[in-house]
C-alpha atoms as a PDB file:
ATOM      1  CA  UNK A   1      -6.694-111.918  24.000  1.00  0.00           C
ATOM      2  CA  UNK A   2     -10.320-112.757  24.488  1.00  0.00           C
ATOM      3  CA  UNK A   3     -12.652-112.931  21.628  1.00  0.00           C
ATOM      4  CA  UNK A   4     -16.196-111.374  22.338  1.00  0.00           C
ATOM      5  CA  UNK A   5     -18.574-114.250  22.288  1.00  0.00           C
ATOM      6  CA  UNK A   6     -21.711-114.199  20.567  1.00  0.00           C
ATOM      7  CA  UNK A   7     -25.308-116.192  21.091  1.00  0.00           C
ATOM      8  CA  UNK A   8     -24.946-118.362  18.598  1.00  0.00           C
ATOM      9  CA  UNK A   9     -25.308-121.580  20.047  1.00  0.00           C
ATOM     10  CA  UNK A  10     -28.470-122.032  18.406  1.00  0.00           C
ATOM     11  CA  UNK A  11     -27.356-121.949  14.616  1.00  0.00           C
ATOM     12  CA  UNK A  12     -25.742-125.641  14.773  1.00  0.00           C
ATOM     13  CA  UNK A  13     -28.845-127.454  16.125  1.00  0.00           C
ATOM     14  CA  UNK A  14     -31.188-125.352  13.524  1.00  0.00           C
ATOM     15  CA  UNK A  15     -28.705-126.359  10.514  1.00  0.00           C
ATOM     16  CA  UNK A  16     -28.908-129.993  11.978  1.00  0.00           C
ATOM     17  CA  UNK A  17     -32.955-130.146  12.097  1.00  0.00           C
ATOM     18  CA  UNK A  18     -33.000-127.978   8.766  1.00  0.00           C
ATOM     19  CA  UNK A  19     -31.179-130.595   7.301  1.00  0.00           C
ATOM     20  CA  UNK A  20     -32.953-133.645   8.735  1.00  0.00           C
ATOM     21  CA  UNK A  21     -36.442-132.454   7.077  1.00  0.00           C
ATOM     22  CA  UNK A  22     -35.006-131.690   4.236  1.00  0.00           C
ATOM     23  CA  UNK A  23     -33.472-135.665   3.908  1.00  0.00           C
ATOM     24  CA  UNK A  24     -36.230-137.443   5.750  1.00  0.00           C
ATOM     25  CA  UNK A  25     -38.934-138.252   2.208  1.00  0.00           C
ATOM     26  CA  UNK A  26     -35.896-139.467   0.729  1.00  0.00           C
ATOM     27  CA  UNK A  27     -34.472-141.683   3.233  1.00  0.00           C
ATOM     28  CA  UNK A  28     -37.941-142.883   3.738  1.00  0.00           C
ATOM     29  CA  UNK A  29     -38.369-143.931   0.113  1.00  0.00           C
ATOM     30  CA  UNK A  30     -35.128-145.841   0.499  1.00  0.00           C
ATOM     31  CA  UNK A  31     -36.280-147.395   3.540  1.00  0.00           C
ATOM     32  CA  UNK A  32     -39.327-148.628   2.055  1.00  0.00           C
ATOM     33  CA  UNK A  33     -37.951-149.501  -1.015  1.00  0.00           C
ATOM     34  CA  UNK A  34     -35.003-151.620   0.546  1.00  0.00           C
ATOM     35  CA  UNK A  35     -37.556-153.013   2.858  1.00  0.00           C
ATOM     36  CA  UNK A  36     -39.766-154.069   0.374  1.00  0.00           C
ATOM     37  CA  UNK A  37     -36.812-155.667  -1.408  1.00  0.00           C
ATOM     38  CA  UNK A  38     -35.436-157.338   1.768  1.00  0.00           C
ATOM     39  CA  UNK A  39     -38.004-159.736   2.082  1.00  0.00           C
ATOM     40  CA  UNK A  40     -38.868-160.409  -1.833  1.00  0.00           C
ATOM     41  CA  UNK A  41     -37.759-163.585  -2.591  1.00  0.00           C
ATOM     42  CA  UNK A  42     -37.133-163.098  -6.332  1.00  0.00           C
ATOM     43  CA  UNK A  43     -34.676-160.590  -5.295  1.00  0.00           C
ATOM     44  CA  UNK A  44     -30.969-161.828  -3.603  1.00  0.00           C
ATOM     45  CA  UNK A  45     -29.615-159.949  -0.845  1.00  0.00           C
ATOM     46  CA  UNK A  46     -26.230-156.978  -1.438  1.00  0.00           C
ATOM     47  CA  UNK A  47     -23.114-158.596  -2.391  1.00  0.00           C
ATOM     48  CA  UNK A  48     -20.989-155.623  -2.712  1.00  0.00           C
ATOM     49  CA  UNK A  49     -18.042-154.996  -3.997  1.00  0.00           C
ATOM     50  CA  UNK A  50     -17.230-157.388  -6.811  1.00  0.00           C
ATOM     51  CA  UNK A  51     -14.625-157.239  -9.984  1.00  0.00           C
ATOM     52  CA  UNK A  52     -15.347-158.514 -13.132  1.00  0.00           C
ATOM     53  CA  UNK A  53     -12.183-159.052 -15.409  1.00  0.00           C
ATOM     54  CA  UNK A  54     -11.921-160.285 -19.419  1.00  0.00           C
ATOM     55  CA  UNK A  55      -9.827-160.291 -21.991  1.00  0.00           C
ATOM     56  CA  UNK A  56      -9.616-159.891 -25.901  1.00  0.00           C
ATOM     57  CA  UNK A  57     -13.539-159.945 -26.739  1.00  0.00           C
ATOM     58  CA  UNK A  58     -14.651-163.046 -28.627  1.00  0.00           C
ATOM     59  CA  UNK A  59     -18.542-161.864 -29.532  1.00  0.00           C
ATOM     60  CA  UNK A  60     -20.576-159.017 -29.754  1.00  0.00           C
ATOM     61  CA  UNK A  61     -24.487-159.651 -29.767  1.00  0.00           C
ATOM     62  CA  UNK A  62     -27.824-157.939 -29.755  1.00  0.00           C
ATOM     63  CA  UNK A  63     -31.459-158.097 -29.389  1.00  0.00           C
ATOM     64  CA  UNK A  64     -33.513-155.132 -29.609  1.00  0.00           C
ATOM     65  CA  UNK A  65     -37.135-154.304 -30.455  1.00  0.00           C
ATOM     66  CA  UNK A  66     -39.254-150.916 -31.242  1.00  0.00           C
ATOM     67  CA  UNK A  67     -42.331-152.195 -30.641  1.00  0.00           C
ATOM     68  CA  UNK A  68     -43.985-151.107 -27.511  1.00  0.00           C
ATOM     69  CA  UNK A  69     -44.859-154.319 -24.931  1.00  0.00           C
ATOM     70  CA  UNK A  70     -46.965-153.613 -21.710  1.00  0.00           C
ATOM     71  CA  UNK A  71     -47.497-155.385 -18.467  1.00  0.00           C
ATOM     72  CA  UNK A  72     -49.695-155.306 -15.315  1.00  0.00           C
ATOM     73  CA  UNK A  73     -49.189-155.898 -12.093  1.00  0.00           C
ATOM     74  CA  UNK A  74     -48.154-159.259 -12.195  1.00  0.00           C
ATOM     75  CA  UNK A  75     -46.289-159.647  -8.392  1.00  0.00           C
ATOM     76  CA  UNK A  76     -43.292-161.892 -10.493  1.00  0.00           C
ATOM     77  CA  UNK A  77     -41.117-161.024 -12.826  1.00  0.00           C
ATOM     78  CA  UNK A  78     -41.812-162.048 -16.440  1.00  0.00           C
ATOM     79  CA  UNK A  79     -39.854-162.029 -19.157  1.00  0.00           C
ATOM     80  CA  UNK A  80     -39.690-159.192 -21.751  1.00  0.00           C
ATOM     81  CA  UNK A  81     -40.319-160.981 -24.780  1.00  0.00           C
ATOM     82  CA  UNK A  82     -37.577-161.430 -27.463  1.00  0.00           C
ATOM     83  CA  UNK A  83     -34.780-160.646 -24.859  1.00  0.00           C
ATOM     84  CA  UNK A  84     -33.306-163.912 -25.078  1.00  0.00           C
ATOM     85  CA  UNK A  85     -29.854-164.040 -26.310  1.00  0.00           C
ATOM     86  CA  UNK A  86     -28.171-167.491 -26.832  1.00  0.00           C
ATOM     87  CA  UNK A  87     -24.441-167.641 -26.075  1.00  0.00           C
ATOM     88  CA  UNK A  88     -22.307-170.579 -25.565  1.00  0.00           C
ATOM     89  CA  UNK A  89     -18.580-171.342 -23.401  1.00  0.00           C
ATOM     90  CA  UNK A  90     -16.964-174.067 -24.796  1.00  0.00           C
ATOM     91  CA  UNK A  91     -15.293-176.548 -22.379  1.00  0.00           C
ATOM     92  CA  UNK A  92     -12.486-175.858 -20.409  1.00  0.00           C
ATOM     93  CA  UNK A  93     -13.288-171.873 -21.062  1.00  0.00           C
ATOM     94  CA  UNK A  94     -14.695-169.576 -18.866  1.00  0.00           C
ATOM     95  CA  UNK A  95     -15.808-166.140 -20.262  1.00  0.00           C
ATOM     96  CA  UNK A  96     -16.559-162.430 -19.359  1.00  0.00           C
ATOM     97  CA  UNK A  97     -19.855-161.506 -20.134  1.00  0.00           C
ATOM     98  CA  UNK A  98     -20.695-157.647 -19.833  1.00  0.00           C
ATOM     99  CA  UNK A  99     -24.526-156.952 -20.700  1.00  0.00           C
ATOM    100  CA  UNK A 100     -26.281-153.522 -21.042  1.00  0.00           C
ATOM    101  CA  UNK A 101     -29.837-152.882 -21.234  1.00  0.00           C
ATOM    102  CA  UNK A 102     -31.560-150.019 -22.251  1.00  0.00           C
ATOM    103  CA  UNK A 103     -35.108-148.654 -23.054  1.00  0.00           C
ATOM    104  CA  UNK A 104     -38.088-146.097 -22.648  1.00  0.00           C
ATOM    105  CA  UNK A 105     -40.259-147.312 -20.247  1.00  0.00           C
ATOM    106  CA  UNK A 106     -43.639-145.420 -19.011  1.00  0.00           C
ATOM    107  CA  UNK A 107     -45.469-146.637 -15.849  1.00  0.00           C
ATOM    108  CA  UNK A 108     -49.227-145.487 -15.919  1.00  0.00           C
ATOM    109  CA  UNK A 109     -51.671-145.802 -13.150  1.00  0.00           C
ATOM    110  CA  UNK A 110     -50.019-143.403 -10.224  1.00  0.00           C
ATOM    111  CA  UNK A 111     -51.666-141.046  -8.753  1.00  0.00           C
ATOM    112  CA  UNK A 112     -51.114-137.714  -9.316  1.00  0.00           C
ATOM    113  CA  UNK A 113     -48.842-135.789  -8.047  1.00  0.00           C
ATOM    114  CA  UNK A 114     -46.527-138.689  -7.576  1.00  0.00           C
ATOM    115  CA  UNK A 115     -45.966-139.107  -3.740  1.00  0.00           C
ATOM    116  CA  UNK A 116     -43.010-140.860  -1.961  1.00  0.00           C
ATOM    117  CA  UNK A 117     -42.477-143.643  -2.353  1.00  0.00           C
ATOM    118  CA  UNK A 118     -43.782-144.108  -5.771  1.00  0.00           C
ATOM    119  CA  UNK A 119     -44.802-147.174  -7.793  1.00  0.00           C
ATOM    120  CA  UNK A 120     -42.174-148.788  -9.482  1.00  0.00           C
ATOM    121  CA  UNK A 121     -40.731-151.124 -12.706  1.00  0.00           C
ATOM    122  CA  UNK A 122     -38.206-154.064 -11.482  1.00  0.00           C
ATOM    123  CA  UNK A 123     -35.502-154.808 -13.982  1.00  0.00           C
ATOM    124  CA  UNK A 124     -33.214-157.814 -13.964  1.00  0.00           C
ATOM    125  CA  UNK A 125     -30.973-159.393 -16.564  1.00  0.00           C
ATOM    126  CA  UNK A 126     -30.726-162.840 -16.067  1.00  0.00           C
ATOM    127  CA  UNK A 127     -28.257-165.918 -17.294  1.00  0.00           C
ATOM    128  CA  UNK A 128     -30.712-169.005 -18.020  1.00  0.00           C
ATOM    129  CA  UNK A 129     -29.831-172.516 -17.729  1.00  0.00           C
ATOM    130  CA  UNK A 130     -31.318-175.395 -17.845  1.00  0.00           C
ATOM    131  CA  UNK A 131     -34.272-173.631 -17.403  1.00  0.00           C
ATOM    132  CA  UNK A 132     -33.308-171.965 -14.403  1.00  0.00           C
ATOM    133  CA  UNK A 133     -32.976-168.059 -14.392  1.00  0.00           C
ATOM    134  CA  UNK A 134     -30.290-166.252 -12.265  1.00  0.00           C
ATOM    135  CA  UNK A 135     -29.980-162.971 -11.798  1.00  0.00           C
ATOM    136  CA  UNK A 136     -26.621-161.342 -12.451  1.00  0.00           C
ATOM    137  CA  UNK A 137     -25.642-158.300 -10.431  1.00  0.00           C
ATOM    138  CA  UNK A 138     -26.820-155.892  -9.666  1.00  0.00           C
ATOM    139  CA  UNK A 139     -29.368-157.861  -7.506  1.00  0.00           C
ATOM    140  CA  UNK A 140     -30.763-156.267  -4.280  1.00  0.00           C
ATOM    141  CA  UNK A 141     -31.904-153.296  -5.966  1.00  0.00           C
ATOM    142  CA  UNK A 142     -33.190-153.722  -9.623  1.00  0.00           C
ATOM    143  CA  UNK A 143     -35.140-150.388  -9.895  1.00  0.00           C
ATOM    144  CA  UNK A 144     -35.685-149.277 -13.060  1.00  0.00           C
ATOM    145  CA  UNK A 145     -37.984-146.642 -13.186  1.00  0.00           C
ATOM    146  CA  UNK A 146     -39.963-144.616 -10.916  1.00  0.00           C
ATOM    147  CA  UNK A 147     -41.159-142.004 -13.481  1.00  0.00           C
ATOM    148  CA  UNK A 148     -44.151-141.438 -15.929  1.00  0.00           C
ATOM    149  CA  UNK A 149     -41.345-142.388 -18.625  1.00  0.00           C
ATOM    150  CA  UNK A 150     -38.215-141.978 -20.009  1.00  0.00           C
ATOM    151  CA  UNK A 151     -34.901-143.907 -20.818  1.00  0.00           C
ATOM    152  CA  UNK A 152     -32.850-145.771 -18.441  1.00  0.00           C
ATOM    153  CA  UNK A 153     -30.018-148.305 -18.514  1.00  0.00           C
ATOM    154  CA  UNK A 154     -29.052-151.303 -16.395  1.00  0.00           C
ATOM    155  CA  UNK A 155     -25.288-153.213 -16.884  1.00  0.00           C
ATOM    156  CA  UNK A 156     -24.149-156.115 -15.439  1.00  0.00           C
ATOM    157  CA  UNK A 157     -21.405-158.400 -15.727  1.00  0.00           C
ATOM    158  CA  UNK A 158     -20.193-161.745 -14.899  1.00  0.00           C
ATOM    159  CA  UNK A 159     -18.221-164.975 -15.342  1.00  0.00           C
ATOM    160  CA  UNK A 160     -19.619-168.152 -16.835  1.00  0.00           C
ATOM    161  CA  UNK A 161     -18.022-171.670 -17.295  1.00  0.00           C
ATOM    162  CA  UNK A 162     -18.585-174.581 -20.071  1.00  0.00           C
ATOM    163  CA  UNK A 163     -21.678-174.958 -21.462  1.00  0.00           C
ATOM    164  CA  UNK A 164     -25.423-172.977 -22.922  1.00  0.00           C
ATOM    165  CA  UNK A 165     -26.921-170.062 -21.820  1.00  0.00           C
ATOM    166  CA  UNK A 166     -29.185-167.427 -22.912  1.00  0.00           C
ATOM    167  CA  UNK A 167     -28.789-164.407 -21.633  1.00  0.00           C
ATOM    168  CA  UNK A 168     -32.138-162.162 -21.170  1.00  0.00           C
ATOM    169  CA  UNK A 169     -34.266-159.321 -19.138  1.00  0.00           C
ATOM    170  CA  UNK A 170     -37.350-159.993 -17.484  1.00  0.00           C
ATOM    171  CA  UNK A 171     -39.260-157.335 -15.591  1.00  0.00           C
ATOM    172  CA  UNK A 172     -42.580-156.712 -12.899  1.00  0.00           C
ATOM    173  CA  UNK A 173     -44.454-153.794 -12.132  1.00  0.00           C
ATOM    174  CA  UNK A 174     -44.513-152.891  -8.236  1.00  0.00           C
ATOM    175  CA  UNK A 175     -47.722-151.593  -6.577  1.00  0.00           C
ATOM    176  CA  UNK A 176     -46.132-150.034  -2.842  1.00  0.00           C
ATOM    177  CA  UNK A 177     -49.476-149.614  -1.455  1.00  0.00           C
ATOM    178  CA  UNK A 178     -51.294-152.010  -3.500  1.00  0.00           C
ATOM    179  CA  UNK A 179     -54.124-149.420  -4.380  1.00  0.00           C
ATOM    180  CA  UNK A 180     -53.338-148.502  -7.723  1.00  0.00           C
ATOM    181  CA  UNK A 181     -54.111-150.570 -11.259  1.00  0.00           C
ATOM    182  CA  UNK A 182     -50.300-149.907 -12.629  1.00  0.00           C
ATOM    183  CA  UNK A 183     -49.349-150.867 -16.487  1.00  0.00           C
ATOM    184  CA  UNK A 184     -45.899-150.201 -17.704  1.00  0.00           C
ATOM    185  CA  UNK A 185     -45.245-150.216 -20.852  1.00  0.00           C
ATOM    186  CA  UNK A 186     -41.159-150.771 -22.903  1.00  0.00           C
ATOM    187  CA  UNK A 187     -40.159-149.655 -25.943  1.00  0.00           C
ATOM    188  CA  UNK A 188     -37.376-148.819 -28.304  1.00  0.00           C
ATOM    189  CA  UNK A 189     -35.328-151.524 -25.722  1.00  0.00           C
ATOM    190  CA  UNK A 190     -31.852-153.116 -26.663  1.00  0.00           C
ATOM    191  CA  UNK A 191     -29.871-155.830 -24.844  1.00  0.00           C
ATOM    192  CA  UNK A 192     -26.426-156.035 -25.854  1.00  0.00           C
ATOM    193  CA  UNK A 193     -24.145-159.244 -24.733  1.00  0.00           C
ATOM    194  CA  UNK A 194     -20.035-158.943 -24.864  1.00  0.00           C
ATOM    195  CA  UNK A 195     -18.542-162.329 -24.649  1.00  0.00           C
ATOM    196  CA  UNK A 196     -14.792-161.761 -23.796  1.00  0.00           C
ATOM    197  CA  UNK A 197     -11.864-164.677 -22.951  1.00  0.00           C
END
């Protein structure tokens, strides 16, 4: 039995260039975005895939502050003020630490309407020692906000051995085109630290 054919050999390629216009600002603010973060030094390259096990819980902490701070455009990160939160592993211990970060931030300057890729506020929570900072993961991408405000979260979590740490958030304003005077401003932030065996 034949089955009458039809001319409709041209509905597949339309779907497939309908589709590709539809994707391409978004792919492009990836792009750029991942570009720009590829060759940032303050920021460490994917790791992927990671676990991050603990046991019974041995400490609960927490910073957090409702007073609004603001930045400029600084091109480093710098550290949100009053973050820091002191934690220690005694020896032969190594501990879980889960953090979570969240808070209203606004990010003023943009033009308006908002194009693609927009301005941007870096996040990254950090384990300091010996007055080194390290960033704990997530770390290629530490986006935080895009928008002209709102609240947003970041989590992280890692293993630590013997010794002192504190345990904060430092952030940077991002200028794509570097023709906009950007200010961002946090508030009503909390960091929260869960030490666990």
């Amino acid at each position: 039995m034949q089955f009458p054919t039809r001319r409709t050999w041209w509905v597949a390629p339309l779907a497939l260039l309908v589709g590709a216009a539809l994707t391409a600002p978004a792919l492009a603010a990836t792009s750029a975005q991942r570009l720009a973060a590829a060759d940032d030094p303050q920021i460490p390259h994917e790791r992927g895939p990671a676990g991050c096990n603990g046991g019974p819980q041995e400490a609960s902490l927490a910073r957090m502050n409702d007073t609004p701070v603001t930045i400029g455009e600084t091109g480093a990160f710098v550290p949100l003020a009053t973050s820091g939160v002191p934690v220690t592993v005694p020896n032969n211990d190594n501990d879980q630490f889960v953090v979570r970060f969240t808070g209203e931030v606004v990010l003023a300057g943009q033009p308006v309407p908002v194009t693609v890729p927009a301005d941007l506020v870096q996040l990254q929570i950090v384990v300091i020692a010996g007055g080194v900072a390290t960033p704990m993961a997530p770390l290629n991408d530490p986006t935080f906000t895009t928008g002209v405000g709102g609240s947003h979260a970041l989590q992280s979590c890692t293993r630590l051995g013997p010794g002192n740490y504190t345990i904060a958030v430092r952030w940077r304003v991002v200028d794509l085109a570097a023709n906009n005077n950007l200010t961002a401003t946090m508030d009503d932030w909390l960091l929260s630290v869960e030490q666990n065996d």
